[in-house]
ModelCIF file with pLDDT and N, C-alpha, C, O atoms, coordinates in Angstrom:
data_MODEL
#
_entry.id   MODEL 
#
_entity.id                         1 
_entity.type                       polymer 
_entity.pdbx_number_of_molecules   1 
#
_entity_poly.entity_id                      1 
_entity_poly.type                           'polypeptide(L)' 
_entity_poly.nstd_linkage                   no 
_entity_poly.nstd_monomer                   no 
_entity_poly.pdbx_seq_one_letter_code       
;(UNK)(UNK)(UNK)(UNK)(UNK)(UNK)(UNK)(UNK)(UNK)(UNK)(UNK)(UNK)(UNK)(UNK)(UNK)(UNK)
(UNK)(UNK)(UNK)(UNK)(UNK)(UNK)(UNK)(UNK)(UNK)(UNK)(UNK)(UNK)(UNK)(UNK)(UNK)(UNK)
(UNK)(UNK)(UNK)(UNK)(UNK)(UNK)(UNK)(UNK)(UNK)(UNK)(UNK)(UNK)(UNK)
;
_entity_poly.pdbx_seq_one_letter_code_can   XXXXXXXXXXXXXXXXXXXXXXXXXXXXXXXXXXXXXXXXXXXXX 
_entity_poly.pdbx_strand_id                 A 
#
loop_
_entity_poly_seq.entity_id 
_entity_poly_seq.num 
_entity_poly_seq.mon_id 
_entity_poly_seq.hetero 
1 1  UNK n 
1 2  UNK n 
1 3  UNK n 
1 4  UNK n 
1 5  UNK n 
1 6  UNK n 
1 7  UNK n 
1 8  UNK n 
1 9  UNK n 
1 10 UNK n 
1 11 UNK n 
1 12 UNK n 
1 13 UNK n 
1 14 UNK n 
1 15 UNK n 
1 16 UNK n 
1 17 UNK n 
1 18 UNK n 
1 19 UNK n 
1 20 UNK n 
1 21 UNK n 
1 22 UNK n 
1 23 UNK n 
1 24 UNK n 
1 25 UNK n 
1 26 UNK n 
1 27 UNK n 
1 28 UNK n 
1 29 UNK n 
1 30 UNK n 
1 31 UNK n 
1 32 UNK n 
1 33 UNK n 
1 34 UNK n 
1 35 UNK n 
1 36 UNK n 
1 37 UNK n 
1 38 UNK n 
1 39 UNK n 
1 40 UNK n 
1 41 UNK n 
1 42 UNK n 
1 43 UNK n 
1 44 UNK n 
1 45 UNK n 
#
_struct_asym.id          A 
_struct_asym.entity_id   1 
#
loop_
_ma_qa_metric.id 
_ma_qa_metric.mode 
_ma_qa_metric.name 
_ma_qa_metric.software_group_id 
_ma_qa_metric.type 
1 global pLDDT . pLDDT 
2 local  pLDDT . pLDDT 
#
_ma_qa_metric_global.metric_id      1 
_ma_qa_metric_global.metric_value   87.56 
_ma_qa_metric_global.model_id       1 
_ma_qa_metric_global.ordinal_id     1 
#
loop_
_ma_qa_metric_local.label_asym_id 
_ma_qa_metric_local.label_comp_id 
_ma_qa_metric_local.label_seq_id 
_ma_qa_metric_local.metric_id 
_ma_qa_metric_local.metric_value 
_ma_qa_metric_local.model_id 
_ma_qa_metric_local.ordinal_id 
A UNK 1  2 91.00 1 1  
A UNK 2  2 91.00 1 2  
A UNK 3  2 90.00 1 3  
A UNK 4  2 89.00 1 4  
A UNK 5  2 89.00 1 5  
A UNK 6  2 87.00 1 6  
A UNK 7  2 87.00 1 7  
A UNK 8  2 85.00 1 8  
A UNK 9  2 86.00 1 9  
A UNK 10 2 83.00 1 10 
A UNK 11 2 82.00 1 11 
A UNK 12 2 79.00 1 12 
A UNK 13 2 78.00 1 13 
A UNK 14 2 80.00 1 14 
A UNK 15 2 83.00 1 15 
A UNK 16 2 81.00 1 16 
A UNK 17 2 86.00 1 17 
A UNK 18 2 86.00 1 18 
A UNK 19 2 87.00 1 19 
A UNK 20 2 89.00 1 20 
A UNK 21 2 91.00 1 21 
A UNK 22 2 91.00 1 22 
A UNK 23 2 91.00 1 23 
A UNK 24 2 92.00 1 24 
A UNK 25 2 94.00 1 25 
A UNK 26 2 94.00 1 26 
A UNK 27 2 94.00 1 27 
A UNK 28 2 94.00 1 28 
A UNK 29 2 95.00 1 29 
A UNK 30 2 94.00 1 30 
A UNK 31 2 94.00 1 31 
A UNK 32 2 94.00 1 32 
A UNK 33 2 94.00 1 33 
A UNK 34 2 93.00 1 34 
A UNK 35 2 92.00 1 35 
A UNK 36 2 91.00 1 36 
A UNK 37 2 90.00 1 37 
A UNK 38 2 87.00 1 38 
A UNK 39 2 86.00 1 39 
A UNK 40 2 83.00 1 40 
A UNK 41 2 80.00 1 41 
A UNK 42 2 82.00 1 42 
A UNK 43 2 81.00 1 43 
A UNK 44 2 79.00 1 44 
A UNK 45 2 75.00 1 45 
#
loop_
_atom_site.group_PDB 
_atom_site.id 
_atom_site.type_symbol 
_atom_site.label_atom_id 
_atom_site.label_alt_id 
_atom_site.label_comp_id 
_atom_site.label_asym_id 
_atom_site.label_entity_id 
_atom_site.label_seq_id 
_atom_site.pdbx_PDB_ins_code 
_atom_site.Cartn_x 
_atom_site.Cartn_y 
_atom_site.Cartn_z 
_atom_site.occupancy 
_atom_site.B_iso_or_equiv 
_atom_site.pdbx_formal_charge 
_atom_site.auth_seq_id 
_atom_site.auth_comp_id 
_atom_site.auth_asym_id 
_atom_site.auth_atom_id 
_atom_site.pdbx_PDB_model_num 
ATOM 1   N N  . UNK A 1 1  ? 1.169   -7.499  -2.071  1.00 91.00 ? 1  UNK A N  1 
ATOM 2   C CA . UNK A 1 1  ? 1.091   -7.592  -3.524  1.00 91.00 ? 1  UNK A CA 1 
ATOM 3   C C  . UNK A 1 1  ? 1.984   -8.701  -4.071  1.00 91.00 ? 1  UNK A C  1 
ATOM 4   O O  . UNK A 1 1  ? 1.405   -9.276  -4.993  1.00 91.00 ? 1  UNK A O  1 
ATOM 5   N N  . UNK A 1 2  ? 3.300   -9.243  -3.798  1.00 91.00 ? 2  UNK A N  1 
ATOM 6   C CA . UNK A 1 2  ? 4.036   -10.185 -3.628  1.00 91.00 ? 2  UNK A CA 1 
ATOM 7   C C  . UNK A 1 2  ? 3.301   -11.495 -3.393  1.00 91.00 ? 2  UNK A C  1 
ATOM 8   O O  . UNK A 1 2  ? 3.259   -12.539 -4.044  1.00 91.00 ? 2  UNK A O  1 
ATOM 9   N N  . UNK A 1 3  ? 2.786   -11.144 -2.360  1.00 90.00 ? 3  UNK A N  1 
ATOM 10  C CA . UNK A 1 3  ? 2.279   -12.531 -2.428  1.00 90.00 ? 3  UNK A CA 1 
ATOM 11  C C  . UNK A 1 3  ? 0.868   -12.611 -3.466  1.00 90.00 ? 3  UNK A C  1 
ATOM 12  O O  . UNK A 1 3  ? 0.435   -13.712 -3.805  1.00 90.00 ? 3  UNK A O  1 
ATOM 13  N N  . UNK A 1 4  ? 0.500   -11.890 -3.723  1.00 89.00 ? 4  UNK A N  1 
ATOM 14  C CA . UNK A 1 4  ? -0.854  -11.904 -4.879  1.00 89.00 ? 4  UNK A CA 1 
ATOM 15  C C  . UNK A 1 4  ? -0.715  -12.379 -5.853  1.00 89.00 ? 4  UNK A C  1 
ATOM 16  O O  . UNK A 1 4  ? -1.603  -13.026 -6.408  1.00 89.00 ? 4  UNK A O  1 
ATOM 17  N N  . UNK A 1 5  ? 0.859   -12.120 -6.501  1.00 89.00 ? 5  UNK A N  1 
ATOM 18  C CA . UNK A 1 5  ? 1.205   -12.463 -7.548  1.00 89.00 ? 5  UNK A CA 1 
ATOM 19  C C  . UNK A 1 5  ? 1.915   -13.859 -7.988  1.00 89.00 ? 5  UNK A C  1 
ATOM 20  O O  . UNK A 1 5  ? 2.214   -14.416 -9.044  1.00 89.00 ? 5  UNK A O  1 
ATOM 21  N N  . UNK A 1 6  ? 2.045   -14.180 -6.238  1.00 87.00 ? 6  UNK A N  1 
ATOM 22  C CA . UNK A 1 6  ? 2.588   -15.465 -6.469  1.00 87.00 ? 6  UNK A CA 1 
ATOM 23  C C  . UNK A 1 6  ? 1.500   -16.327 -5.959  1.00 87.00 ? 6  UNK A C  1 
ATOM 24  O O  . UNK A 1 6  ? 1.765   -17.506 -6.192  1.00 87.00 ? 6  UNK A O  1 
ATOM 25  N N  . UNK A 1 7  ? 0.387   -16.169 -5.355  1.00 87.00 ? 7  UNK A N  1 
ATOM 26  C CA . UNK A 1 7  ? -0.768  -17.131 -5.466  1.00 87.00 ? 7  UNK A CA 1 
ATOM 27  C C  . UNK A 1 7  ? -1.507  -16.516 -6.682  1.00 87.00 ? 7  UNK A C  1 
ATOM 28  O O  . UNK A 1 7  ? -2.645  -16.420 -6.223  1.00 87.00 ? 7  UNK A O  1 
ATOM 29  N N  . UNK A 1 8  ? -1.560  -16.066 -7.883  1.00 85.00 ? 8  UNK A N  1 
ATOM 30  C CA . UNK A 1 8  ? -2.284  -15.963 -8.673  1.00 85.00 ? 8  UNK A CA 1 
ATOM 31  C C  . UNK A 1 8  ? -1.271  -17.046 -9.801  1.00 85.00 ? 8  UNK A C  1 
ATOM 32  O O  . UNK A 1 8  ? -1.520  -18.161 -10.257 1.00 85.00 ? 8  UNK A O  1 
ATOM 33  N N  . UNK A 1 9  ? -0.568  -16.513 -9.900  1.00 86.00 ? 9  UNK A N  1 
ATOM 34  C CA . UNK A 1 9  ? 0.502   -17.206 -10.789 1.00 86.00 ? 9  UNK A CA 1 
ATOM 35  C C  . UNK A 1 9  ? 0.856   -18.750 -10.519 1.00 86.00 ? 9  UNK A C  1 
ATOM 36  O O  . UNK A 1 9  ? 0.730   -19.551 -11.445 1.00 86.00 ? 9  UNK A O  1 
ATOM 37  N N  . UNK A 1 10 ? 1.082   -18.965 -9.875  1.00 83.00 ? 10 UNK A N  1 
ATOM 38  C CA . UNK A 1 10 ? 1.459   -20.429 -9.315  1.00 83.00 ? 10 UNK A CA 1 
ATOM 39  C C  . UNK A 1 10 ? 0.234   -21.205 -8.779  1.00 83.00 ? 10 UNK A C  1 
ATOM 40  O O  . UNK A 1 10 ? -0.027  -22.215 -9.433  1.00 83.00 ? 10 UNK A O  1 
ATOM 41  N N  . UNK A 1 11 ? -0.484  -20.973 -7.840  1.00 82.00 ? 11 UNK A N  1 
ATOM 42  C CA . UNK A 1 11 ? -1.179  -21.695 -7.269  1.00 82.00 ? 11 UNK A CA 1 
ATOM 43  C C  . UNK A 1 11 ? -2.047  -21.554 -8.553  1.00 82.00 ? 11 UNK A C  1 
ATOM 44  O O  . UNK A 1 11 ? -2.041  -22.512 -9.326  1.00 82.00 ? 11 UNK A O  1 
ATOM 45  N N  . UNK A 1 12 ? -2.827  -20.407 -8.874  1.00 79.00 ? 12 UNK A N  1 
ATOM 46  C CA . UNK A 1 12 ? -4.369  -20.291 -10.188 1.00 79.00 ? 12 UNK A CA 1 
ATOM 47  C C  . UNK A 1 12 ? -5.129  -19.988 -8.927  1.00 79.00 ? 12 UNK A C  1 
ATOM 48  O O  . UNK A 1 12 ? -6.066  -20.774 -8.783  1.00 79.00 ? 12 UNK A O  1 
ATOM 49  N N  . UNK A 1 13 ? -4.995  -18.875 -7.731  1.00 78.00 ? 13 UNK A N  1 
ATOM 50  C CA . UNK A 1 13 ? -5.514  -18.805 -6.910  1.00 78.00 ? 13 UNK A CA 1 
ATOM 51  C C  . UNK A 1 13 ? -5.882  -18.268 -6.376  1.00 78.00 ? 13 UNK A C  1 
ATOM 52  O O  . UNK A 1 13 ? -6.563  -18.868 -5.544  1.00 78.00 ? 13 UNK A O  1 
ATOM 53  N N  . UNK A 1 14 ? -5.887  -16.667 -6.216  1.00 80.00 ? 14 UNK A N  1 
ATOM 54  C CA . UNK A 1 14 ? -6.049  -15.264 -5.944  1.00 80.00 ? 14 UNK A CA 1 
ATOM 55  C C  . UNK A 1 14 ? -6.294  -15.160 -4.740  1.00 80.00 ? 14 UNK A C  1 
ATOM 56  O O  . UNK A 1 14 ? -7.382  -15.667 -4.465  1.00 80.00 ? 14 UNK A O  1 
ATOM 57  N N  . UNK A 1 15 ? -5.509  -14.513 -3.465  1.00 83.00 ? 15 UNK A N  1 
ATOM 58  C CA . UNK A 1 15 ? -6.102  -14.139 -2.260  1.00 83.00 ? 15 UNK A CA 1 
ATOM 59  C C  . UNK A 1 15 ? -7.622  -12.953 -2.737  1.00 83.00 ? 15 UNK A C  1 
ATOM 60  O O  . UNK A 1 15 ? -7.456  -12.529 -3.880  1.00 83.00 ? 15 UNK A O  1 
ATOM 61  N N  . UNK A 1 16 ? -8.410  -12.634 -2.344  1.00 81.00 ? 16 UNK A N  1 
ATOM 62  C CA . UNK A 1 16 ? -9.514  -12.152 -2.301  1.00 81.00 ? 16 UNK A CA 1 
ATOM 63  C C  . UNK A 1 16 ? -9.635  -10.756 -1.320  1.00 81.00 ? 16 UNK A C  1 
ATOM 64  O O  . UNK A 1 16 ? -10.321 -9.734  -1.313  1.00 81.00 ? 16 UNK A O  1 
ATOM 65  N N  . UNK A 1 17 ? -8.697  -11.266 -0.614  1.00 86.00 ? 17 UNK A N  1 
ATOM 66  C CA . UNK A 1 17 ? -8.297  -9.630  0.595   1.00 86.00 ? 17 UNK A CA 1 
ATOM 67  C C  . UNK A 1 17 ? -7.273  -8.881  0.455   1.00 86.00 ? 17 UNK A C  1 
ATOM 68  O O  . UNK A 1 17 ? -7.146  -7.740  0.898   1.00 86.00 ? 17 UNK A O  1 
ATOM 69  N N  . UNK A 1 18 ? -6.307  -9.656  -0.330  1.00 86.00 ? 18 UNK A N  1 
ATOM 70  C CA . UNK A 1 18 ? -5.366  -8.934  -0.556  1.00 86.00 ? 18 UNK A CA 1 
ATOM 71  C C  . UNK A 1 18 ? -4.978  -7.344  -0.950  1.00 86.00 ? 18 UNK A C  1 
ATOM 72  O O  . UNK A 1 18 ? -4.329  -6.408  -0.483  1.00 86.00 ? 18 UNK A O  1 
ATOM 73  N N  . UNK A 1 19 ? -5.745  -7.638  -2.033  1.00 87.00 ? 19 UNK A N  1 
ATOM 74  C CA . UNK A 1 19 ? -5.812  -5.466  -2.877  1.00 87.00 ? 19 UNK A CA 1 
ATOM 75  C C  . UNK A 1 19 ? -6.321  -4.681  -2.076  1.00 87.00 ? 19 UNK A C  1 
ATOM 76  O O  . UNK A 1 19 ? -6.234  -3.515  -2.460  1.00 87.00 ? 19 UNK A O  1 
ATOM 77  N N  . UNK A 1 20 ? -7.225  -4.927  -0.340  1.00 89.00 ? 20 UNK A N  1 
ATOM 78  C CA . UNK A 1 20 ? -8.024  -4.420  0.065   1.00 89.00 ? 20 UNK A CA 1 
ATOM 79  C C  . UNK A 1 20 ? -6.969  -4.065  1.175   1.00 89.00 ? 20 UNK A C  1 
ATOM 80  O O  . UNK A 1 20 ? -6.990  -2.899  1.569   1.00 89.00 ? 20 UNK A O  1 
ATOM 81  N N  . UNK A 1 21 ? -5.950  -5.017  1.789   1.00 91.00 ? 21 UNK A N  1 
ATOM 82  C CA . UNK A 1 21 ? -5.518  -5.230  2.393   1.00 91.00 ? 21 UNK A CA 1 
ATOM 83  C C  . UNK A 1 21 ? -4.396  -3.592  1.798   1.00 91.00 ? 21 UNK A C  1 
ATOM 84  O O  . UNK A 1 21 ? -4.429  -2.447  2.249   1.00 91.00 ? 21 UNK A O  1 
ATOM 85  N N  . UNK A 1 22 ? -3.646  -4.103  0.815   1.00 91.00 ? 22 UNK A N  1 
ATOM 86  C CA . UNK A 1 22 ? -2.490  -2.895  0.503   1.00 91.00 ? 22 UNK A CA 1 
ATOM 87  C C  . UNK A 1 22 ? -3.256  -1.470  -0.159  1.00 91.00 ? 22 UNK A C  1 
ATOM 88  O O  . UNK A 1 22 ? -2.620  -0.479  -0.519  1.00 91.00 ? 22 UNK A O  1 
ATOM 89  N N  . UNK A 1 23 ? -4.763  -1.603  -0.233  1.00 91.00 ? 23 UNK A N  1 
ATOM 90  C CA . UNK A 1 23 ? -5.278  -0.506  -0.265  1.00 91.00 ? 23 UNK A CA 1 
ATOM 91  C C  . UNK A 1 23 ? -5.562  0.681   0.614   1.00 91.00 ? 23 UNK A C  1 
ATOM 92  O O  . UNK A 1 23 ? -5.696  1.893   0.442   1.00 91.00 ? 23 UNK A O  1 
ATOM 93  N N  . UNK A 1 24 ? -5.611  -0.351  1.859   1.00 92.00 ? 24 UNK A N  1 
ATOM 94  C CA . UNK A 1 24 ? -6.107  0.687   3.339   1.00 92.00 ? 24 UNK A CA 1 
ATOM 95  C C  . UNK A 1 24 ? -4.496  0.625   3.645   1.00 92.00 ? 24 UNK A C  1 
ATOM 96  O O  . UNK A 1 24 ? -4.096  1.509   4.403   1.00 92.00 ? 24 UNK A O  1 
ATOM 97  N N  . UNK A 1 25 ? -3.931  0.087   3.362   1.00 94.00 ? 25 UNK A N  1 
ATOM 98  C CA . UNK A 1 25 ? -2.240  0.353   3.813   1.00 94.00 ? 25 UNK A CA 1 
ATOM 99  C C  . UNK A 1 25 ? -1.966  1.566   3.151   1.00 94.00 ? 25 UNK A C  1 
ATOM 100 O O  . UNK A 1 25 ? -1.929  2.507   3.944   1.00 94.00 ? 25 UNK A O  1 
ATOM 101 N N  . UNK A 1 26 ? -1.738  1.912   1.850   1.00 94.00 ? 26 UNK A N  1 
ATOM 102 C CA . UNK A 1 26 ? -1.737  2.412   1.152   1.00 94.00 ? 26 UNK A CA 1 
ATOM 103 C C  . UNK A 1 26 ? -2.274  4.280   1.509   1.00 94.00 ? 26 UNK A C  1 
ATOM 104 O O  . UNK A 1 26 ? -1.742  5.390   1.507   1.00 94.00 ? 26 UNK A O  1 
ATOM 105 N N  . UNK A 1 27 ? -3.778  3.612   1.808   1.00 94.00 ? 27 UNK A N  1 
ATOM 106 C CA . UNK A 1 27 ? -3.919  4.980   2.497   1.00 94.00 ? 27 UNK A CA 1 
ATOM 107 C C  . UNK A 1 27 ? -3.729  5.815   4.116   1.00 94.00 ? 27 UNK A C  1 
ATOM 108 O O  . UNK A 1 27 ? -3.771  7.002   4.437   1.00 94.00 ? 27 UNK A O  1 
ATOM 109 N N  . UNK A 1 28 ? -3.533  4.685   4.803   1.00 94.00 ? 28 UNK A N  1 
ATOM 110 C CA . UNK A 1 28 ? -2.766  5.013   5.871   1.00 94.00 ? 28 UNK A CA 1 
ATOM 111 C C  . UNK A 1 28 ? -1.357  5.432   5.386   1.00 94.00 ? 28 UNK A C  1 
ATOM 112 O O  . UNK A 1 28 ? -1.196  6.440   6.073   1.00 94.00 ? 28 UNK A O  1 
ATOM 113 N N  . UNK A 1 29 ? -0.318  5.313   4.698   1.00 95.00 ? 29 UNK A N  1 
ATOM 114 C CA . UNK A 1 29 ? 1.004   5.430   4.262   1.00 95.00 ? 29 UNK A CA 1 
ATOM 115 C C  . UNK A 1 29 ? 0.987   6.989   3.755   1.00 95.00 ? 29 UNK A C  1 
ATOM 116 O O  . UNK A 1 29 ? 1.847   7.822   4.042   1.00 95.00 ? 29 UNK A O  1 
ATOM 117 N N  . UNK A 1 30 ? 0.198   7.140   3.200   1.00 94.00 ? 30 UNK A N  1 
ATOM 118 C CA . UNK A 1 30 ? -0.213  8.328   2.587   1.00 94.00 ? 30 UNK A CA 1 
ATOM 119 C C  . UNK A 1 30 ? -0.147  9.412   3.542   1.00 94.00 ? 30 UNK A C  1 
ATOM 120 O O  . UNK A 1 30 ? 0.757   10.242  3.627   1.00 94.00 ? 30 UNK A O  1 
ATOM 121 N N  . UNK A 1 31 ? -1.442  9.308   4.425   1.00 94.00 ? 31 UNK A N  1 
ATOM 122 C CA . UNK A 1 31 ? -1.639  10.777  5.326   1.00 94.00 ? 31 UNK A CA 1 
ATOM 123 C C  . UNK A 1 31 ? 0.160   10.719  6.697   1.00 94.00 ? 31 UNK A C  1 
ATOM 124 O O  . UNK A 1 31 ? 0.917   11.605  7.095   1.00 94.00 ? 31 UNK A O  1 
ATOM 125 N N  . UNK A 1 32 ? 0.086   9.164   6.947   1.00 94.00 ? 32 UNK A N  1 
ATOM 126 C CA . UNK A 1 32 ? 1.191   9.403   8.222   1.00 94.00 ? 32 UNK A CA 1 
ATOM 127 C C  . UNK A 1 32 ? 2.355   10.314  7.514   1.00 94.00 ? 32 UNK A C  1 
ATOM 128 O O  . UNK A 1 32 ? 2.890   11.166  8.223   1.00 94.00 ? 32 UNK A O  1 
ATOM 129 N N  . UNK A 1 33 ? 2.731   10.191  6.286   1.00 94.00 ? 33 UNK A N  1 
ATOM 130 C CA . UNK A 1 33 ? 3.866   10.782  5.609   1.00 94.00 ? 33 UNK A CA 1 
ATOM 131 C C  . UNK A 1 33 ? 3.970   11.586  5.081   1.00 94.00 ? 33 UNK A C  1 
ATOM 132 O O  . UNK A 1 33 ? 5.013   12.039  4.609   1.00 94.00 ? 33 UNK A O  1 
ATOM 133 N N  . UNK A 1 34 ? 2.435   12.180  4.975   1.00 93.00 ? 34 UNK A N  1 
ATOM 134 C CA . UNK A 1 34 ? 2.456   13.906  5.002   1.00 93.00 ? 34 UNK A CA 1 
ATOM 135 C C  . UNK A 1 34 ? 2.638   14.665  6.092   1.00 93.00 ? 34 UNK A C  1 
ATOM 136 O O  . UNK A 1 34 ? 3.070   15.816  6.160   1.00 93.00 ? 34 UNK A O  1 
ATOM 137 N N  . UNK A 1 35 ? 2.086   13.557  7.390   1.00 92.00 ? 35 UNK A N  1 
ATOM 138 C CA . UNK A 1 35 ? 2.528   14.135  8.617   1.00 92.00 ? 35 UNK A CA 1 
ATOM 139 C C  . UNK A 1 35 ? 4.089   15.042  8.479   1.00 92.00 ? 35 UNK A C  1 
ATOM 140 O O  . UNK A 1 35 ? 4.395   16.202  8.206   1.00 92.00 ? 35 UNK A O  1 
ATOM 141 N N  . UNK A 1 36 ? 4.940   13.585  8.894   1.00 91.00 ? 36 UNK A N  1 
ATOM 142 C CA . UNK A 1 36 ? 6.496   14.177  8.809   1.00 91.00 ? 36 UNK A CA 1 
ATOM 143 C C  . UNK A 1 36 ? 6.924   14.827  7.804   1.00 91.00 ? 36 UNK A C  1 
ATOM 144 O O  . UNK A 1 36 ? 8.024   15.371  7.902   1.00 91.00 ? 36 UNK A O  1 
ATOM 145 N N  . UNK A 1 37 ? 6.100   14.948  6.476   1.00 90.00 ? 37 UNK A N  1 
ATOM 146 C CA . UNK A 1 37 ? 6.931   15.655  4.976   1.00 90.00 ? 37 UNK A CA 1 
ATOM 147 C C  . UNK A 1 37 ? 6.325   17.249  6.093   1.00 90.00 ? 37 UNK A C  1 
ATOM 148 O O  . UNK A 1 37 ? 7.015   18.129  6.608   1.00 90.00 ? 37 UNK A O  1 
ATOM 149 N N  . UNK A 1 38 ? 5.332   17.117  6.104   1.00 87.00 ? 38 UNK A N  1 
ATOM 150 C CA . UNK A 1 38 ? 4.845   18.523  7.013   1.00 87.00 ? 38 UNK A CA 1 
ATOM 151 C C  . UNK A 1 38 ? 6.059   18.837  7.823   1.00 87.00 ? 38 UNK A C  1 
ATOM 152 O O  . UNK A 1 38 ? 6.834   19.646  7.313   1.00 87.00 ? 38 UNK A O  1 
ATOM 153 N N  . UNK A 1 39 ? 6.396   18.295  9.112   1.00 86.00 ? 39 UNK A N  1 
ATOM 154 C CA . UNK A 1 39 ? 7.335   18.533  10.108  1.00 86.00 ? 39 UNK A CA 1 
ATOM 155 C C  . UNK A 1 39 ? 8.358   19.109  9.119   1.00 86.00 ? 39 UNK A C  1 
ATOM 156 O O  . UNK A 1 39 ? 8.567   20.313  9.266   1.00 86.00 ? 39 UNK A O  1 
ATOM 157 N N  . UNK A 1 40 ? 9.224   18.321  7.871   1.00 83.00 ? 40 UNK A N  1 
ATOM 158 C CA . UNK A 1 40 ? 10.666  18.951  7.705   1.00 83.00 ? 40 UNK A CA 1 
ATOM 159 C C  . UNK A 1 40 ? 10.270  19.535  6.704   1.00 83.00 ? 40 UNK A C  1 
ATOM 160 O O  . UNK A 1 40 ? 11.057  19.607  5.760   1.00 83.00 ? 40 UNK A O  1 
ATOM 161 N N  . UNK A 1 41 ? 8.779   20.211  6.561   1.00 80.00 ? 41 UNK A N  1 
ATOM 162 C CA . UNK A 1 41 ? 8.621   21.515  5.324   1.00 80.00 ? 41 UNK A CA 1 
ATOM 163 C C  . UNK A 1 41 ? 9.153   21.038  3.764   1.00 80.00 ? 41 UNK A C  1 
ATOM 164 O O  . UNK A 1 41 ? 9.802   21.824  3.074   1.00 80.00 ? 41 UNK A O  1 
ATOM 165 N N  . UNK A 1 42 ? 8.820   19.727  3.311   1.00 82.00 ? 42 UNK A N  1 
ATOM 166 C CA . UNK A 1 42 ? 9.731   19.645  2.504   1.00 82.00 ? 42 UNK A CA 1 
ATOM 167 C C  . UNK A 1 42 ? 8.239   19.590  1.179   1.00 82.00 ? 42 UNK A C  1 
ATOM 168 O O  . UNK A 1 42 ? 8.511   19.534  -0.021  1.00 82.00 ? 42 UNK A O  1 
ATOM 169 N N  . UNK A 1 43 ? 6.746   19.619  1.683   1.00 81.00 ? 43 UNK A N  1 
ATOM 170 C CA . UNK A 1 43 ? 6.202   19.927  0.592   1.00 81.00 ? 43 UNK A CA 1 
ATOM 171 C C  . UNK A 1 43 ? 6.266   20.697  -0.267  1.00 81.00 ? 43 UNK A C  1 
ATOM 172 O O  . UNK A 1 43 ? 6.946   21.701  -0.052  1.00 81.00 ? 43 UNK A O  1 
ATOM 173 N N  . UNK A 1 44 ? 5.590   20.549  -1.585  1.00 79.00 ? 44 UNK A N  1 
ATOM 174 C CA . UNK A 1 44 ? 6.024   21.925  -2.822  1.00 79.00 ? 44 UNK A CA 1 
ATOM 175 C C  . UNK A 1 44 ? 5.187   22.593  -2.637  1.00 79.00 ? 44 UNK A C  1 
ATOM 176 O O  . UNK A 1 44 ? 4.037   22.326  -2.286  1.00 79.00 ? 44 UNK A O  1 
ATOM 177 N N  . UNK A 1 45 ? 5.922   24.053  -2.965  1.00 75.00 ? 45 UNK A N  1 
ATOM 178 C CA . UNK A 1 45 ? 4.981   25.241  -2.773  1.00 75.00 ? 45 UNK A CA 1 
ATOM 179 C C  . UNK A 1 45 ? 6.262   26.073  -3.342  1.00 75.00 ? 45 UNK A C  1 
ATOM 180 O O  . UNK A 1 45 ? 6.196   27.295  -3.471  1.00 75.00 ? 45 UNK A O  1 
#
């Protein structure tokens, strides 16, 4: 996203993969870290 903002801004240039790129990151980040929130029980309930 860093860099999105600095090739949109500066260059006038937009990477095109980018949002897609920190989107599937995004949702990988998601489930691995419910993994471990699982392990130390620390979800709400």
């Amino acid at each position: 996203m860093a860099a999105q903002v600095f090739a949109r801004y500066v260059f006038g240039a937009p990477f095109q993969w980018s949002e897609e790129v920190a989107r599937l990151a995004l949702i990988w980040m998601t489930f691995i870290s419910a993994a471990f929130v699982m392990a130390e029980r620390r979800h709400i309930a």
